[in-house]
C-alpha atoms as a PDB file:
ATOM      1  CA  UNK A   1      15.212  13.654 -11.239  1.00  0.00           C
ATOM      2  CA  UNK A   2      18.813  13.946 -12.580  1.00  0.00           C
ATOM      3  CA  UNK A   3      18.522  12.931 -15.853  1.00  0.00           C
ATOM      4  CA  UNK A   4      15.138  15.541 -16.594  1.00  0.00           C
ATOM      5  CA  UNK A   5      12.642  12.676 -16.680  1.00  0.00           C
ATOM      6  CA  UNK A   6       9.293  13.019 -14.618  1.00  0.00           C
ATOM      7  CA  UNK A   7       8.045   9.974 -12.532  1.00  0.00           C
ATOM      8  CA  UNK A   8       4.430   9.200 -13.503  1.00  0.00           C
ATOM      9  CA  UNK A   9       2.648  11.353 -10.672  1.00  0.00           C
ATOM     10  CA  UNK A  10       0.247   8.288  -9.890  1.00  0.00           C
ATOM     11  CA  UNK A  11       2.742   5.613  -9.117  1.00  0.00           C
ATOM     12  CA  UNK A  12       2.683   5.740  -5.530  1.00  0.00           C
ATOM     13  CA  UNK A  13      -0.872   5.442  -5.342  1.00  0.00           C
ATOM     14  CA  UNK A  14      -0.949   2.809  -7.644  1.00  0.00           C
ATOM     15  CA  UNK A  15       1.640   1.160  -5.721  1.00  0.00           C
ATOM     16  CA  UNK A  16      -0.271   1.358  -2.560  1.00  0.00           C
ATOM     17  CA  UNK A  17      -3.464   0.108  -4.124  1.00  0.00           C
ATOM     18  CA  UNK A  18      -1.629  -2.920  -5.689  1.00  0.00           C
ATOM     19  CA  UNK A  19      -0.495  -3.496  -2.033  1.00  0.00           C
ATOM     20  CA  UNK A  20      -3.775  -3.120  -0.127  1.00  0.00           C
ATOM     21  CA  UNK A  21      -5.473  -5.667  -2.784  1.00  0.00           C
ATOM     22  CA  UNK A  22      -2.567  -8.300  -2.230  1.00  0.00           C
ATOM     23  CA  UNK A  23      -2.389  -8.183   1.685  1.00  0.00           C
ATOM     24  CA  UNK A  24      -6.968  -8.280   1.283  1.00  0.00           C
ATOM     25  CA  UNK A  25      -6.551 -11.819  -1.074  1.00  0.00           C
ATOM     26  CA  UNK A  26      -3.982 -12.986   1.490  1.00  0.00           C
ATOM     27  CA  UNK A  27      -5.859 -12.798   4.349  1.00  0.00           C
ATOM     28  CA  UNK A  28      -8.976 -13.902   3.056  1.00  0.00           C
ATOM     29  CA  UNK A  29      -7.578 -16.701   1.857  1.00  0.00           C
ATOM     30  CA  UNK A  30      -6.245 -17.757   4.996  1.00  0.00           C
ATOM     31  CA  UNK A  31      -9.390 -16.982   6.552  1.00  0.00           C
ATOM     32  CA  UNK A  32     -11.201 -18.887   4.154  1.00  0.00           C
ATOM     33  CA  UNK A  33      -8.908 -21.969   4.407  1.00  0.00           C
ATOM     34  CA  UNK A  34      -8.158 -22.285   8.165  1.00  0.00           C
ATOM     35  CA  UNK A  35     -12.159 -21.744   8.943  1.00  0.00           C
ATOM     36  CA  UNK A  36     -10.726 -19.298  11.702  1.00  0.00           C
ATOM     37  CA  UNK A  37      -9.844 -15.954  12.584  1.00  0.00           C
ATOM     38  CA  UNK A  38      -6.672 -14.679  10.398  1.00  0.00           C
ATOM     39  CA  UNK A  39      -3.307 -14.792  13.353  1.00  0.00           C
ATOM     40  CA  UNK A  40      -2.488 -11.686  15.289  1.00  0.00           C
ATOM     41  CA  UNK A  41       0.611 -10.949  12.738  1.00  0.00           C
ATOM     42  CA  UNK A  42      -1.873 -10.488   9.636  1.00  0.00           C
ATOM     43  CA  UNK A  43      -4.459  -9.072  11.281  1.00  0.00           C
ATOM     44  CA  UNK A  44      -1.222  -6.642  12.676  1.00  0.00           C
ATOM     45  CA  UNK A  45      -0.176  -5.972   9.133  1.00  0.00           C
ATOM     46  CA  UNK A  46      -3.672  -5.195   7.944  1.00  0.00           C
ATOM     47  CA  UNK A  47      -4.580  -2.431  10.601  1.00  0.00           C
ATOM     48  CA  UNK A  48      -1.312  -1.269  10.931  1.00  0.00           C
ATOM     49  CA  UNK A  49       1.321  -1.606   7.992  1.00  0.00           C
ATOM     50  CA  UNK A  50      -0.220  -1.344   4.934  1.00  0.00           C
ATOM     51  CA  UNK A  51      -2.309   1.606   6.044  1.00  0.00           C
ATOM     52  CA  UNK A  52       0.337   3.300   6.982  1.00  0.00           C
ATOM     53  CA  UNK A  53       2.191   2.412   3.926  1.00  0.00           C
ATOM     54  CA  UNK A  54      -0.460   3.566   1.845  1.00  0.00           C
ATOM     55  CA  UNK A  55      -0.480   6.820   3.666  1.00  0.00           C
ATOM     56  CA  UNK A  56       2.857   7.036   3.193  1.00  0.00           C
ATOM     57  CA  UNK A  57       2.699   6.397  -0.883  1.00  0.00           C
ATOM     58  CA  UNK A  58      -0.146   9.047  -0.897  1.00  0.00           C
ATOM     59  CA  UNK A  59       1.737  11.905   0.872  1.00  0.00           C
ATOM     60  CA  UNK A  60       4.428  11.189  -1.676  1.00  0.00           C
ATOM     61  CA  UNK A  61       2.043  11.630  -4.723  1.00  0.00           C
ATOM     62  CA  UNK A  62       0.747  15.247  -3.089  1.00  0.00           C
ATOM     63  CA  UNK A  63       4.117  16.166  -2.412  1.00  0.00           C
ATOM     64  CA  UNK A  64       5.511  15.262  -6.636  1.00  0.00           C
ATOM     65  CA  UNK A  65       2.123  17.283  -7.609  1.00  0.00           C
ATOM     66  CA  UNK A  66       2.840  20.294  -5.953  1.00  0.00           C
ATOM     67  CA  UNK A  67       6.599  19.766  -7.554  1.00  0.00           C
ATOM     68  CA  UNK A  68       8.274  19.916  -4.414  1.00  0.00           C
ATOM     69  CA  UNK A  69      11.316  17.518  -4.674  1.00  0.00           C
END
């Protein structure tokens, strides 16, 4: 950074865990309160989005360990 600070190495995988668990309690709670399958846009955001956010946020955190900027 700029200013000579370091970023916590961890924060995009912390980040991506935080958004895995909210996107799991939002679809099971719709699942649990409609009685039915979760819709095609959830079910489109599980499998696809936030895994590839996540994978995102973790080639980040390899890439500040190794101290390439």
């Amino acid at each position: 950074m700029a200013n000579g600070q370091s970023r916590p190495r961890l924060m995009p995988w912390v980040i991506g865990v935080i958004i895995i668990i909210i996107a799991d309690i939002f679809i099971a709670t719709r699942m649990l309160s409609a009685e039915c399958e979760a819709p095609g846009f959830a079910e489109f955001l599980v499998l696809i989005v936030v895994p590839a956010v996540y994978l995102a946020l973790m080639f980040l955190t390899l890439r500040s360990q190794n101290g390439n900027t």
